[in-house]
C-alpha atoms as a PDB file:
ATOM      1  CA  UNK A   1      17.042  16.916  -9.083  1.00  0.00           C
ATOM      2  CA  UNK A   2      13.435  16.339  -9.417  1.00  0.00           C
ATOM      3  CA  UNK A   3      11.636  13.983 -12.062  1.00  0.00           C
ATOM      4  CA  UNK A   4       8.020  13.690 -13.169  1.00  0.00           C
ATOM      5  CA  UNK A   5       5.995  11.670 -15.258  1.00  0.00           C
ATOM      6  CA  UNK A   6       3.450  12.369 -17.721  1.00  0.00           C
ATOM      7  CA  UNK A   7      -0.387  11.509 -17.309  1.00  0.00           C
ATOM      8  CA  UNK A   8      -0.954   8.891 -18.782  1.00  0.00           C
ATOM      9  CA  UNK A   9       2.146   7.123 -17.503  1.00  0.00           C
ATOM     10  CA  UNK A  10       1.044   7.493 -14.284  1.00  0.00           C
ATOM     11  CA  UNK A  11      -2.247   5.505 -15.539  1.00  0.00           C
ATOM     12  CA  UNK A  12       0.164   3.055 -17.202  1.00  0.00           C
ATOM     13  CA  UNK A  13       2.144   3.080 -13.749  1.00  0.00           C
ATOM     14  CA  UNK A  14      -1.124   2.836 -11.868  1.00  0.00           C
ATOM     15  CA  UNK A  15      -2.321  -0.880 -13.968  1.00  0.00           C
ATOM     16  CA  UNK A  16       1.444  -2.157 -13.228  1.00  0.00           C
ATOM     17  CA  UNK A  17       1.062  -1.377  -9.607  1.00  0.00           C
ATOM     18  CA  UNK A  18      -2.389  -3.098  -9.163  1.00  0.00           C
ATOM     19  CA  UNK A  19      -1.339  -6.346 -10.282  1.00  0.00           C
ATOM     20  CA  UNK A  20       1.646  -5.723  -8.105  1.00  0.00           C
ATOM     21  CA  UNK A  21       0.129  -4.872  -4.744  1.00  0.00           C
ATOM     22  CA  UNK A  22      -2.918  -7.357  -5.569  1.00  0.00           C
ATOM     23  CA  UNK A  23      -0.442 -10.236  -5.402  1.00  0.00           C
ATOM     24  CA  UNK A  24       0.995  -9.426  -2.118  1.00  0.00           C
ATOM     25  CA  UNK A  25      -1.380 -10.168  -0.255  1.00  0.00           C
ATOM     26  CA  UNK A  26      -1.691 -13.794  -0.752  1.00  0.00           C
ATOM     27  CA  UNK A  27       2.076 -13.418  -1.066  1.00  0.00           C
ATOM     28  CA  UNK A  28       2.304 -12.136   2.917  1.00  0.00           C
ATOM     29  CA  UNK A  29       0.135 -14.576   3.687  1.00  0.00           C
ATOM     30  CA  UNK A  30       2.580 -17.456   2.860  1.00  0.00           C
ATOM     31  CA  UNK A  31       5.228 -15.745   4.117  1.00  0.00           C
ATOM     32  CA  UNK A  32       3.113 -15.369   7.653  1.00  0.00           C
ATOM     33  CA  UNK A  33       2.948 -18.950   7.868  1.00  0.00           C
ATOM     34  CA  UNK A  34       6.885 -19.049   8.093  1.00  0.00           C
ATOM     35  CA  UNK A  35       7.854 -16.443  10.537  1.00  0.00           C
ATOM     36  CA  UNK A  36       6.073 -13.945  12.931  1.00  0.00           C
ATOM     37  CA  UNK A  37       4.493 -10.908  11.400  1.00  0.00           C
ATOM     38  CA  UNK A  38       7.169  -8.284  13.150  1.00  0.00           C
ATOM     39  CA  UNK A  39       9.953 -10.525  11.834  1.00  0.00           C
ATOM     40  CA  UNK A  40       8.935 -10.825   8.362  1.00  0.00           C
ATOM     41  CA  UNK A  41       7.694  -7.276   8.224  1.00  0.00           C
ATOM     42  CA  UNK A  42      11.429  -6.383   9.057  1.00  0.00           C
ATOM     43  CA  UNK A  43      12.954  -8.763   6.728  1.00  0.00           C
ATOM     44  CA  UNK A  44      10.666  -7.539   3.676  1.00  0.00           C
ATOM     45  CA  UNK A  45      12.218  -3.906   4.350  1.00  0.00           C
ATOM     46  CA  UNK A  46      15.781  -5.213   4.505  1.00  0.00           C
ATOM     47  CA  UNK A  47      15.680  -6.736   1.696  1.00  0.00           C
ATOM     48  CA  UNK A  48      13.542  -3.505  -0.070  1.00  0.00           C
ATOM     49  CA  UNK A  49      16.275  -0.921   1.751  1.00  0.00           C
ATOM     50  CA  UNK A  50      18.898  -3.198  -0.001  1.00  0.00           C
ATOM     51  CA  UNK A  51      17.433  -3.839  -3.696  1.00  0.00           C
ATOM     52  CA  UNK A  52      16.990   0.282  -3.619  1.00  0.00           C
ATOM     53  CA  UNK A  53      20.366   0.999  -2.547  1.00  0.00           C
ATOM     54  CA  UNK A  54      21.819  -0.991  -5.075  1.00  0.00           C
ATOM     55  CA  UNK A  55      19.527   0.357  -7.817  1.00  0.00           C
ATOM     56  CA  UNK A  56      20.117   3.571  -6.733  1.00  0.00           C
ATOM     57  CA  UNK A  57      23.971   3.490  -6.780  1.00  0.00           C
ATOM     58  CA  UNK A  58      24.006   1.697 -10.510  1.00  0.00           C
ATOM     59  CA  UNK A  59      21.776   4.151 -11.647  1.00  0.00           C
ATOM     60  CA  UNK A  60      24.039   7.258 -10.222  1.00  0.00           C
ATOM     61  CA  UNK A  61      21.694   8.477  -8.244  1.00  0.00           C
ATOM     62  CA  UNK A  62      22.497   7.748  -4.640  1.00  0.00           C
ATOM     63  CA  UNK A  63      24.130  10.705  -2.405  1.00  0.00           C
ATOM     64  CA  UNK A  64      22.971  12.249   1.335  1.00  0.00           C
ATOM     65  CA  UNK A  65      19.379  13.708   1.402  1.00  0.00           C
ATOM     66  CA  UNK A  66      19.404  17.454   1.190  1.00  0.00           C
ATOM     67  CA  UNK A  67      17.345  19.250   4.208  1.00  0.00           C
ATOM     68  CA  UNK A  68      14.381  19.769   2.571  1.00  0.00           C
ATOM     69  CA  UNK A  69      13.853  16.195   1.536  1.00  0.00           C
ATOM     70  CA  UNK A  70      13.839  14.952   5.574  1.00  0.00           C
ATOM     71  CA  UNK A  71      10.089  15.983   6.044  1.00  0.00           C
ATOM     72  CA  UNK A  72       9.340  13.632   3.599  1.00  0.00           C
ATOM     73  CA  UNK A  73      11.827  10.453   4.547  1.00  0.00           C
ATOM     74  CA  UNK A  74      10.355  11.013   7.572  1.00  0.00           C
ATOM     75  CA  UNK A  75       6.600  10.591   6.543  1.00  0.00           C
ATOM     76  CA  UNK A  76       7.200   8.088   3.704  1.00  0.00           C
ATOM     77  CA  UNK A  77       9.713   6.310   5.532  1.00  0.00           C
ATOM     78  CA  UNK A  78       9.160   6.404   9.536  1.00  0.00           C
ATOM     79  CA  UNK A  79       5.692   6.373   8.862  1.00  0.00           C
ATOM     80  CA  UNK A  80       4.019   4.773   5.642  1.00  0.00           C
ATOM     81  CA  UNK A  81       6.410   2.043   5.546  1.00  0.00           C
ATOM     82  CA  UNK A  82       7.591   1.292   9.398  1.00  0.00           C
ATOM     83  CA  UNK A  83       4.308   1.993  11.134  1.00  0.00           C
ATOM     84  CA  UNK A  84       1.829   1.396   8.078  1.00  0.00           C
ATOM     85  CA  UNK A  85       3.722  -2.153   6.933  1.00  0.00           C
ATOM     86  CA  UNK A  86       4.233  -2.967  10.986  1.00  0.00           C
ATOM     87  CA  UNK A  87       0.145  -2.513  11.609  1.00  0.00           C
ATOM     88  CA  UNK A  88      -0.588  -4.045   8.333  1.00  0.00           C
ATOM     89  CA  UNK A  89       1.402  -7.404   8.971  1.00  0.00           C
ATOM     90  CA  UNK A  90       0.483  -7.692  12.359  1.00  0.00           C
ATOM     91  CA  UNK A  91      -3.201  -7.309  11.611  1.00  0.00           C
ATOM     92  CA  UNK A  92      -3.088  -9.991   9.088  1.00  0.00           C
ATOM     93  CA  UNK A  93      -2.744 -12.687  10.736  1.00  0.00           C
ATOM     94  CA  UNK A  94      -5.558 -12.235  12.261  1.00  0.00           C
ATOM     95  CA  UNK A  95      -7.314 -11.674   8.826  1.00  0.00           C
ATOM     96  CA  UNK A  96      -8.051 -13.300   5.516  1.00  0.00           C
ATOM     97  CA  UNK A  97      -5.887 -11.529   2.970  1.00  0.00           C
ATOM     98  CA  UNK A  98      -8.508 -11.013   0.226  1.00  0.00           C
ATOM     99  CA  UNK A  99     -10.213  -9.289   3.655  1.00  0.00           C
ATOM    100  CA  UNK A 100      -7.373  -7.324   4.529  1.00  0.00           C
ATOM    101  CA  UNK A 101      -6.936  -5.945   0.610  1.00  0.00           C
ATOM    102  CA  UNK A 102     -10.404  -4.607   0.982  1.00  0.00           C
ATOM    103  CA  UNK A 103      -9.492  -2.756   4.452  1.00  0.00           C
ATOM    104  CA  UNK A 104      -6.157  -1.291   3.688  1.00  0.00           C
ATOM    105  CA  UNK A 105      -8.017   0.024   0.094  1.00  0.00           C
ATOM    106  CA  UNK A 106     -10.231   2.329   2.518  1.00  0.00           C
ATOM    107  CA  UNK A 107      -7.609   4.920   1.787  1.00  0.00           C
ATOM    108  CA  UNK A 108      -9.960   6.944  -0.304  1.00  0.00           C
ATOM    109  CA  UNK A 109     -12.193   7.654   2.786  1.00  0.00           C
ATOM    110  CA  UNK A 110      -9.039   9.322   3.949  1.00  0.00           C
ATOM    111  CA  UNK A 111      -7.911  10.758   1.124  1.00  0.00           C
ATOM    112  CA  UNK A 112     -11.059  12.766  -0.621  1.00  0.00           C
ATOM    113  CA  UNK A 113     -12.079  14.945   2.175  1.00  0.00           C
ATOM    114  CA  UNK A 114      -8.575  15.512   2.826  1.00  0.00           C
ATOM    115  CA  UNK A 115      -8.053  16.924  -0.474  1.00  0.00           C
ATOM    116  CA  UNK A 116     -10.223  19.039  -0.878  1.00  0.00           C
ATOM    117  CA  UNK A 117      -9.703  20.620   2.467  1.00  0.00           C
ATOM    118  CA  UNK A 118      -6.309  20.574   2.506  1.00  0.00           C
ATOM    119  CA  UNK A 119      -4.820  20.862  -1.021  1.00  0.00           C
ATOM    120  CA  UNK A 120      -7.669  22.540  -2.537  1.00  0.00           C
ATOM    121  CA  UNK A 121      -8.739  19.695  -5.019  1.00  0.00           C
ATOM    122  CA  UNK A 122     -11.936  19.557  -6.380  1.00  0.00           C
ATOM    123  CA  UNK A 123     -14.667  16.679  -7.422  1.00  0.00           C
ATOM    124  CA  UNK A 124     -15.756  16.892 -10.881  1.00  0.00           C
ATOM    125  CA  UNK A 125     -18.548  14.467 -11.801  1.00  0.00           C
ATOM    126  CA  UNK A 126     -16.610  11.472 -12.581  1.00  0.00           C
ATOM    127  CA  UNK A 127     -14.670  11.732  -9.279  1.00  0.00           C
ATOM    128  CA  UNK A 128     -17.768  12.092  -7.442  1.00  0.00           C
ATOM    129  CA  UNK A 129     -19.407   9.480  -9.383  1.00  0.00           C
ATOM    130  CA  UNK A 130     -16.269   7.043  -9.115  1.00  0.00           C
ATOM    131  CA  UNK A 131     -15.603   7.922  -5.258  1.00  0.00           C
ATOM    132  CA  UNK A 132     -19.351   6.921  -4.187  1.00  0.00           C
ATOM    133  CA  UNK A 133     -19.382   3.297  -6.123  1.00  0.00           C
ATOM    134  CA  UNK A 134     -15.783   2.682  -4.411  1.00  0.00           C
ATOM    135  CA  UNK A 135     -17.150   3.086  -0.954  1.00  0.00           C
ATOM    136  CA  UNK A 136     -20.071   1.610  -1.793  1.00  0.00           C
ATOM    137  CA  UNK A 137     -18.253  -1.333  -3.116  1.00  0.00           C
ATOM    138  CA  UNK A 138     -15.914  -1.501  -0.428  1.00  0.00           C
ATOM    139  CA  UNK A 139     -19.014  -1.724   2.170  1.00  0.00           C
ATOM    140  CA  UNK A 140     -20.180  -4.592   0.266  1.00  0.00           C
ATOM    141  CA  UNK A 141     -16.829  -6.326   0.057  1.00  0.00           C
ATOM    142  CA  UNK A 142     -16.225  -5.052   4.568  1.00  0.00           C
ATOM    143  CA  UNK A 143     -19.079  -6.638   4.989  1.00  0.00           C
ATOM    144  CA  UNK A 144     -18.842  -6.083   8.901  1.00  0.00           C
ATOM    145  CA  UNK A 145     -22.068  -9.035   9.775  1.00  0.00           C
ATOM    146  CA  UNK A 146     -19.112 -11.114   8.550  1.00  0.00           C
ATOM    147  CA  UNK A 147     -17.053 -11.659  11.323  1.00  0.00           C
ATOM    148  CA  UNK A 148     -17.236 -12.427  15.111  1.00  0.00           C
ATOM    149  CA  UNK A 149     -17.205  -8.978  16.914  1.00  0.00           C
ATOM    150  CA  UNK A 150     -16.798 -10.684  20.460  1.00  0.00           C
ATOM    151  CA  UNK A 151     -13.283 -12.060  18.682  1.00  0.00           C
ATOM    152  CA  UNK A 152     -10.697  -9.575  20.295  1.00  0.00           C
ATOM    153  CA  UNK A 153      -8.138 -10.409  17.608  1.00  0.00           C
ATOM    154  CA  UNK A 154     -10.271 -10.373  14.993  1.00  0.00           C
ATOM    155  CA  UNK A 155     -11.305  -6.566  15.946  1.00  0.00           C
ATOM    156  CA  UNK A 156      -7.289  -6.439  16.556  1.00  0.00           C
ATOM    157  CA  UNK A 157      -6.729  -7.070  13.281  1.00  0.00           C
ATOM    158  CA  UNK A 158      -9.290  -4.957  11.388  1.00  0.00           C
ATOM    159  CA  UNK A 159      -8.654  -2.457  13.175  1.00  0.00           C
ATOM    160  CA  UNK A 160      -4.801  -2.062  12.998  1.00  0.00           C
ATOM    161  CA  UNK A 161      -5.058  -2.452   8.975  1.00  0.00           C
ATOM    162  CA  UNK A 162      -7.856   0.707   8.882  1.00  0.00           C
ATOM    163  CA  UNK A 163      -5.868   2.269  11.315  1.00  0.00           C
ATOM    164  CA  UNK A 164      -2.787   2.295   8.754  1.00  0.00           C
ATOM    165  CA  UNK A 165      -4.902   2.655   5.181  1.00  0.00           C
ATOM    166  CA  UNK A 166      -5.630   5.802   7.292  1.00  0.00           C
ATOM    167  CA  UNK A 167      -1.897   7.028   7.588  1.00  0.00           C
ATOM    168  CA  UNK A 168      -1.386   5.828   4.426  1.00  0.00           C
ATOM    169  CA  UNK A 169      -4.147   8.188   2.952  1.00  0.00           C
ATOM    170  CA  UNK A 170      -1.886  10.874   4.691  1.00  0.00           C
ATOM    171  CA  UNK A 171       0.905  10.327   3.812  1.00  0.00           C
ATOM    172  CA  UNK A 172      -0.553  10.450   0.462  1.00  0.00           C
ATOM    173  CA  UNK A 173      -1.650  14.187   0.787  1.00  0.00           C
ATOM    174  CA  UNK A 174       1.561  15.468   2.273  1.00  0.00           C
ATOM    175  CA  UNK A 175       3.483  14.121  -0.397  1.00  0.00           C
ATOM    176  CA  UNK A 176       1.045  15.561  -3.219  1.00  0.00           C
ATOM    177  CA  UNK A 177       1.214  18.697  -1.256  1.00  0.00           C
ATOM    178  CA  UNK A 178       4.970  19.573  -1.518  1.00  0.00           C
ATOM    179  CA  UNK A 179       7.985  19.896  -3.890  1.00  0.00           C
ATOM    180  CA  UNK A 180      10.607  17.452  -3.168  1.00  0.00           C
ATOM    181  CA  UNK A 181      14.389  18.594  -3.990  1.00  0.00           C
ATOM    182  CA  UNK A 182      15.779  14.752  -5.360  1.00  0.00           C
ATOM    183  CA  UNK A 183      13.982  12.465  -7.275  1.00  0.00           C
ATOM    184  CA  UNK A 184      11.942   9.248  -5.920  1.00  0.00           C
ATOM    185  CA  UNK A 185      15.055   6.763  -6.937  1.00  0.00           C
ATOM    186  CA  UNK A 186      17.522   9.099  -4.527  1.00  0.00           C
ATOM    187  CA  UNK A 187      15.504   9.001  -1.813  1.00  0.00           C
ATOM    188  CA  UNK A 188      13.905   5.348  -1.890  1.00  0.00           C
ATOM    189  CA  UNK A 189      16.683   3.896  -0.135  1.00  0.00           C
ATOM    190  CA  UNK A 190      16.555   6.258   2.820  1.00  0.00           C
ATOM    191  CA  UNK A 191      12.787   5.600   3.462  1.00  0.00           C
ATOM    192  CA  UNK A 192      13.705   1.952   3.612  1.00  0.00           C
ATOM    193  CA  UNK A 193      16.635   2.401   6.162  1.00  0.00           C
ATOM    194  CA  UNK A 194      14.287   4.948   8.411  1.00  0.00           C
ATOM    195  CA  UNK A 195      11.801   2.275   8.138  1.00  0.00           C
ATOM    196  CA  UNK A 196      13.973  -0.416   9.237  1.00  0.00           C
ATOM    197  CA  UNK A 197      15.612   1.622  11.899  1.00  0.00           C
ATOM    198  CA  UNK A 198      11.853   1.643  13.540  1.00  0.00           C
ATOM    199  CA  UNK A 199      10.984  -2.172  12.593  1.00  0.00           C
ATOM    200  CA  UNK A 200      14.013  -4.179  13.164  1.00  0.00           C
ATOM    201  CA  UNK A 201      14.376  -3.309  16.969  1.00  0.00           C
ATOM    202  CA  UNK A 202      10.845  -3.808  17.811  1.00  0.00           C
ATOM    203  CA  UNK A 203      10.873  -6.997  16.028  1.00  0.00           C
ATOM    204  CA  UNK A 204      13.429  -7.999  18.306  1.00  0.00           C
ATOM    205  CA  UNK A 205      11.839  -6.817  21.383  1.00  0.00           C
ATOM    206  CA  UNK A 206       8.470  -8.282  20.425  1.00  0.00           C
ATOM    207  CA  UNK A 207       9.648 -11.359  18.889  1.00  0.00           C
ATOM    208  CA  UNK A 208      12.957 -12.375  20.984  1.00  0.00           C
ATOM    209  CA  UNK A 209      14.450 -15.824  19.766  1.00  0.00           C
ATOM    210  CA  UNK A 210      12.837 -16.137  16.359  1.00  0.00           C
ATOM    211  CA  UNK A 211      13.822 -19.258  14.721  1.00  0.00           C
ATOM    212  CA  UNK A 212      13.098 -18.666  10.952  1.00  0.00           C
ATOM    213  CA  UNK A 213      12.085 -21.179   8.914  1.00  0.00           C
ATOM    214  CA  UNK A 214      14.104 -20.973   5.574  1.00  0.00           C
ATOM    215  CA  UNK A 215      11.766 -22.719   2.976  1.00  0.00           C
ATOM    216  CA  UNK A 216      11.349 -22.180  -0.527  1.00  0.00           C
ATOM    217  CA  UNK A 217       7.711 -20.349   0.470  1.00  0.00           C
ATOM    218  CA  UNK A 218       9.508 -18.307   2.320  1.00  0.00           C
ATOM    219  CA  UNK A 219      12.062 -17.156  -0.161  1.00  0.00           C
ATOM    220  CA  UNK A 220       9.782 -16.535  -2.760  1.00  0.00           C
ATOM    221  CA  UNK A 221       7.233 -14.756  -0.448  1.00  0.00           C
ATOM    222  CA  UNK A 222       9.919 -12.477   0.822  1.00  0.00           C
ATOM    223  CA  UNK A 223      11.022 -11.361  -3.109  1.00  0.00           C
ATOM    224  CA  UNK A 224       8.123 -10.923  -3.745  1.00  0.00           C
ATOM    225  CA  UNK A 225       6.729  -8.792  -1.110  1.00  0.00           C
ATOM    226  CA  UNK A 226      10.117  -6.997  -0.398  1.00  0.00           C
ATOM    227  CA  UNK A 227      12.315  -6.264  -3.667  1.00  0.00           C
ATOM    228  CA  UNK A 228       9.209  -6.234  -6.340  1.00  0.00           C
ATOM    229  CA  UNK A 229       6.057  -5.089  -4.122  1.00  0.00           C
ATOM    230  CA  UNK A 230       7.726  -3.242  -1.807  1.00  0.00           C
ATOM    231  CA  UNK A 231      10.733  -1.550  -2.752  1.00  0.00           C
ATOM    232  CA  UNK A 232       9.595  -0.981  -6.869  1.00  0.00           C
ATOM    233  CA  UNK A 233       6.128  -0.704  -5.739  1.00  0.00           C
ATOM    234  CA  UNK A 234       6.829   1.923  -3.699  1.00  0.00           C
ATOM    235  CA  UNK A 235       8.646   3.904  -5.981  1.00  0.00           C
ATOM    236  CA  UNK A 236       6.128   3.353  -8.669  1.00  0.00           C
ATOM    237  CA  UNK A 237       3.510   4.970  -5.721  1.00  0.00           C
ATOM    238  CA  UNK A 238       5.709   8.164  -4.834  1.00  0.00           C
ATOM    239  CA  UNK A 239       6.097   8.804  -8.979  1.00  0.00           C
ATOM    240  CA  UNK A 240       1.933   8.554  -9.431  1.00  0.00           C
ATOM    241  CA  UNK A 241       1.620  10.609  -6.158  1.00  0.00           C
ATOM    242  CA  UNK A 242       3.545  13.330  -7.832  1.00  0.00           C
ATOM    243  CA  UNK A 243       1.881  13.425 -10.836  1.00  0.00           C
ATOM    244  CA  UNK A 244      -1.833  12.706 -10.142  1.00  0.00           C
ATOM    245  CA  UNK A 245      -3.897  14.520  -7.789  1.00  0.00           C
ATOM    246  CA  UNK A 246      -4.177  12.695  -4.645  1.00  0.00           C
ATOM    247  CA  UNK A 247      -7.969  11.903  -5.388  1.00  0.00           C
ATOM    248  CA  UNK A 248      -7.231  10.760  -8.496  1.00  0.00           C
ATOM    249  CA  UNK A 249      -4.429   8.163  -7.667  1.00  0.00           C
ATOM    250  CA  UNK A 250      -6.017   6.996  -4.816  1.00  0.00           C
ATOM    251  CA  UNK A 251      -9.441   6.239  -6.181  1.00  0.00           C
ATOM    252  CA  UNK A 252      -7.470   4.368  -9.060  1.00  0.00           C
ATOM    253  CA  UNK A 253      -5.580   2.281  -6.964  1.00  0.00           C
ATOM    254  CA  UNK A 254      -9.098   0.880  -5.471  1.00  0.00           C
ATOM    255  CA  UNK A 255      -8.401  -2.091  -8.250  1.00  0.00           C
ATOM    256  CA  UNK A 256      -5.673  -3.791  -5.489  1.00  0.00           C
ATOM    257  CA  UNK A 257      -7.867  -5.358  -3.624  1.00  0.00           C
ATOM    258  CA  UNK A 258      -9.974  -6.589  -6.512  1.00  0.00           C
ATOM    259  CA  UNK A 259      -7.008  -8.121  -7.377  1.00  0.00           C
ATOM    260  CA  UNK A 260      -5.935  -9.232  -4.215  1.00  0.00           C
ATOM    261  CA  UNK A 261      -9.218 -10.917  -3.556  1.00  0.00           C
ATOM    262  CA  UNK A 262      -9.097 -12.666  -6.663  1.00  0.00           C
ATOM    263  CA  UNK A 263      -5.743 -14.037  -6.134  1.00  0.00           C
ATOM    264  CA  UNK A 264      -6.301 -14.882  -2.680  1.00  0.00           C
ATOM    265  CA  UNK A 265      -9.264 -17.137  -3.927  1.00  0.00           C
ATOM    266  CA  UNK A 266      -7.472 -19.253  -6.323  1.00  0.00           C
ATOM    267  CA  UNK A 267      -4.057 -18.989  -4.611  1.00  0.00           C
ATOM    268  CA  UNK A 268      -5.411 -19.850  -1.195  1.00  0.00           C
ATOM    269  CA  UNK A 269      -8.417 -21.034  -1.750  1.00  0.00           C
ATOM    270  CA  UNK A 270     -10.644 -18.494  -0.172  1.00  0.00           C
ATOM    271  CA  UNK A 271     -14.250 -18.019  -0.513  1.00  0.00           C
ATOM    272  CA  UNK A 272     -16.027 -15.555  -3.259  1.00  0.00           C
ATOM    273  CA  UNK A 273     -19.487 -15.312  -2.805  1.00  0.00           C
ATOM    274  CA  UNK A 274     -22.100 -12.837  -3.873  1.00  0.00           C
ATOM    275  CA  UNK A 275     -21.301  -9.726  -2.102  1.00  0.00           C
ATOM    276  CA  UNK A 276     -17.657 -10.366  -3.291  1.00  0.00           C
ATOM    277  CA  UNK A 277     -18.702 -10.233  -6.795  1.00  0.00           C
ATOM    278  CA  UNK A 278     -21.180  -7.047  -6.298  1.00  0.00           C
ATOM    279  CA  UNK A 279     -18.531  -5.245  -4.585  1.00  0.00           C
ATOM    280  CA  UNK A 280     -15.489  -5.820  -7.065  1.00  0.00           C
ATOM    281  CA  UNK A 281     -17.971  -5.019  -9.756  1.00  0.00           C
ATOM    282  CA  UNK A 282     -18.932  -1.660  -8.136  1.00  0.00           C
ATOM    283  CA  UNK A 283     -15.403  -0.925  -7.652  1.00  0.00           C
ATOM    284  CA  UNK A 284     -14.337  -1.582 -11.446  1.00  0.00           C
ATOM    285  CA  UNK A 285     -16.885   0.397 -12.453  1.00  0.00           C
ATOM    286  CA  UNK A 286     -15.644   3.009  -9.557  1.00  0.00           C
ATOM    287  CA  UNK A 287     -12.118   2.999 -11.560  1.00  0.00           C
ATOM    288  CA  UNK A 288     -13.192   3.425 -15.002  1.00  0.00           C
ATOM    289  CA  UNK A 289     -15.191   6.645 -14.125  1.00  0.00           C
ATOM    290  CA  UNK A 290     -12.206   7.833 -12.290  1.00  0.00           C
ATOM    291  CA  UNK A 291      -9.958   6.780 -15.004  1.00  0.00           C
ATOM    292  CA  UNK A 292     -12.373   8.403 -17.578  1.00  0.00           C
ATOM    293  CA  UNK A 293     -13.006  11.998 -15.507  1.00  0.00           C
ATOM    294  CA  UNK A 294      -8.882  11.832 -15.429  1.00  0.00           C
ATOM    295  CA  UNK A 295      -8.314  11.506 -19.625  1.00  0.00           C
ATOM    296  CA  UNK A 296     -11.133  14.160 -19.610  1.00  0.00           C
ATOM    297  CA  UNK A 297      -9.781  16.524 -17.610  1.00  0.00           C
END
C-alpha cells in the first residue's frame, strides 16, 4: 500500500524535522566523546532498526518487502543510512558540529541540477531566488580560510561529510523519481537492518575491542540520535521526499544547520561570529522564498 501526504503537511513535517536534525548534531557530538565514531554510528542504527520494527508491527504494518520495493531499501538503506551515517560520524570527529551541519546541508548543490536534468523539475523564481541565497549562505557559513588545510584529518573530515551530503542529495532524487509499492512505515525497518548489516561488521573490524562507556551522556545521546533523529526522522524525510519535489524539500531543509549551529553554540559552547550570523541570515531568507514559491505554486 502506498501513503502520501498533503502539501502543506509536508511543510508542517519539514519545521518538525529541522528542529529534529538541528539537535543532532551537538547530540553526536556527546555521544562521540563516549565511544568511537564506527561504534556509535552502529549502535544509533540498532537502536533506529529496533524502535521501527516495533512501531511497525503495533501499527500492522510490518510484512516482507515486495520486489519492487528492493531498489529502494537498497539506496535508502545500504546507502543513505550505512554509508552516508558511516562517513558522516567518522568525519565528525574531526569537525565542529555546528561545522559539520553546514557541510552535510550542501545537499542542494547536489540536488538542483540533478533535478532538473534528471526528473525534469523546473526553477520558478522563488526557487531560483531561494537556491542562490542558500549557497551563498552556506559559503559564508564553509568558510574554507577557516581551517588548517595542511591538517590531513581536518581535510579527512570535510571531506567525508561533503562526500555523503552528496549521496544523500541522490538518494534524494531516486526516491522522488519512483513509485514505491508499501508505505514509508513498512519499509523503515528494512532500511535500518540493510544499514546495520553494512555498519555493524565494519565497526568491528575497524574498531576491535571497544570498551563502551555506559554514561548517562551516552544514553541520552544515543535516543536521541537513534530512535527520535534517526529512525522518526527518517521516516518523516522519505514522507516529504514523496510529496515535495526534490528541489523543493531539499532547499527547505537548509534550516538544519541553522539550527544545528545554534545549538551547538549554546550546548557546546562553540563560537558564532559574523560570518555565522550573515550566513544563517541568508539561509532563512533562502527558506522563506522557497517556502513562499512552494504555497504559490
Amino acid at each position: 500500500m502506498s501513503t502520501s501526504i498533503s502539501r502543506r503537511s509536508a511543510w508542517l513535517l519539514i519545521g518538525l524535522l529541522i528542529f529534529i536534525w538541528g539537535g543532532n548534531w551537538p547530540a553526536m557530538k556527546i555521544g562521540l566523546s563516549h565511544v568511537p565514531p564506527l561504534t556509535f554510528a552502529s549502535l544509533r542504527l540498532l537502536t533506529s532498526a529496533m524502535t521501527m520494527l516495533v512501531l511497525a508491527f503495533f501499527m500492522r504494518d510490518l510484512g516482507w518487502p515486495q520486489r519492487r520495493d528492493w531498489p529502494f531499501l537498497l539506496a535508502a538503506g545500504g546507502l543513505q543510512m550505512g554509508v552516508y551515517i558511516a562517513m558522516l560520524t567518522y568525519g565528525i570527529q574531526y569537525v565542529p558540529a555546528g561545522r559539520a551541519s553546514i557541510l552535510a546541508y550542501t545537499m542542494p548543490v547536489w540536488v538542483v541540477p540533478g533535478a532538473i536534468i534528471l526528473l525534469g523539475e523546473r526553477l520558478n523564481r522563488w526557487n531560483a531566488m531561494g537556491f542562490l541565497l542558500g549557497i551563498g549562505g552556506l559559503m559564508v557559513l564553509f568558510n574554507p580560510t577557516a581551517f588548517d588545510w595542511s591538517d590531513g584529518d581536518v581535510l579527512l573530515g570535510n571531506g567525508l561529510i561533503v562526500g555523503g551530503a552528496a549521496i544523500s542529495g541522490l538518494v534524494m532524487l531516486y526516491i522522488r523519481g519512483r513509485q514505491w509499492v508499501a508505505s514509508p512505515l513498512a519499509l523503515a525497518p528494512w532500511q535500518f537492518i540493510l544499514a546495520s548489516l553494512f555498519l555493524v561488521p565494519l565497526a568491528l573490524f575497524a574498531e576491535p575491542n571497544t570498551e563502551i562507556q555506559w554514561t548517562p551522556q551516552l544514553l541520552m545521546s544515543l535516543t536521541y540520535s537513534g530512535p527520535l533523529a534517526t529512525a522518526m526522522g527518517m521516516l518523516i524525510f522519505v514522507a516529504i521526499s514523496r510529496a515535495l519535489p526534490a528541489i523543493t524539500a531539499s532547499m527547505g531543509l537548509l534550516g538544519v544547520p541553522v539550527v544545528g549551529l545554534l545549538l551547538s553554540s549554546w550546548i557546546l559552547g562553540e563560537s558564532l561570529t559574523l560570518a555565522n550570523i550573515t550566513g544563517l541570515t541568508l539561509i532563512v531568507t533562502s527558506v522563506a522564498a522557497v517556502s513562499w514559491g512552494g504555497r504559490r505554486n
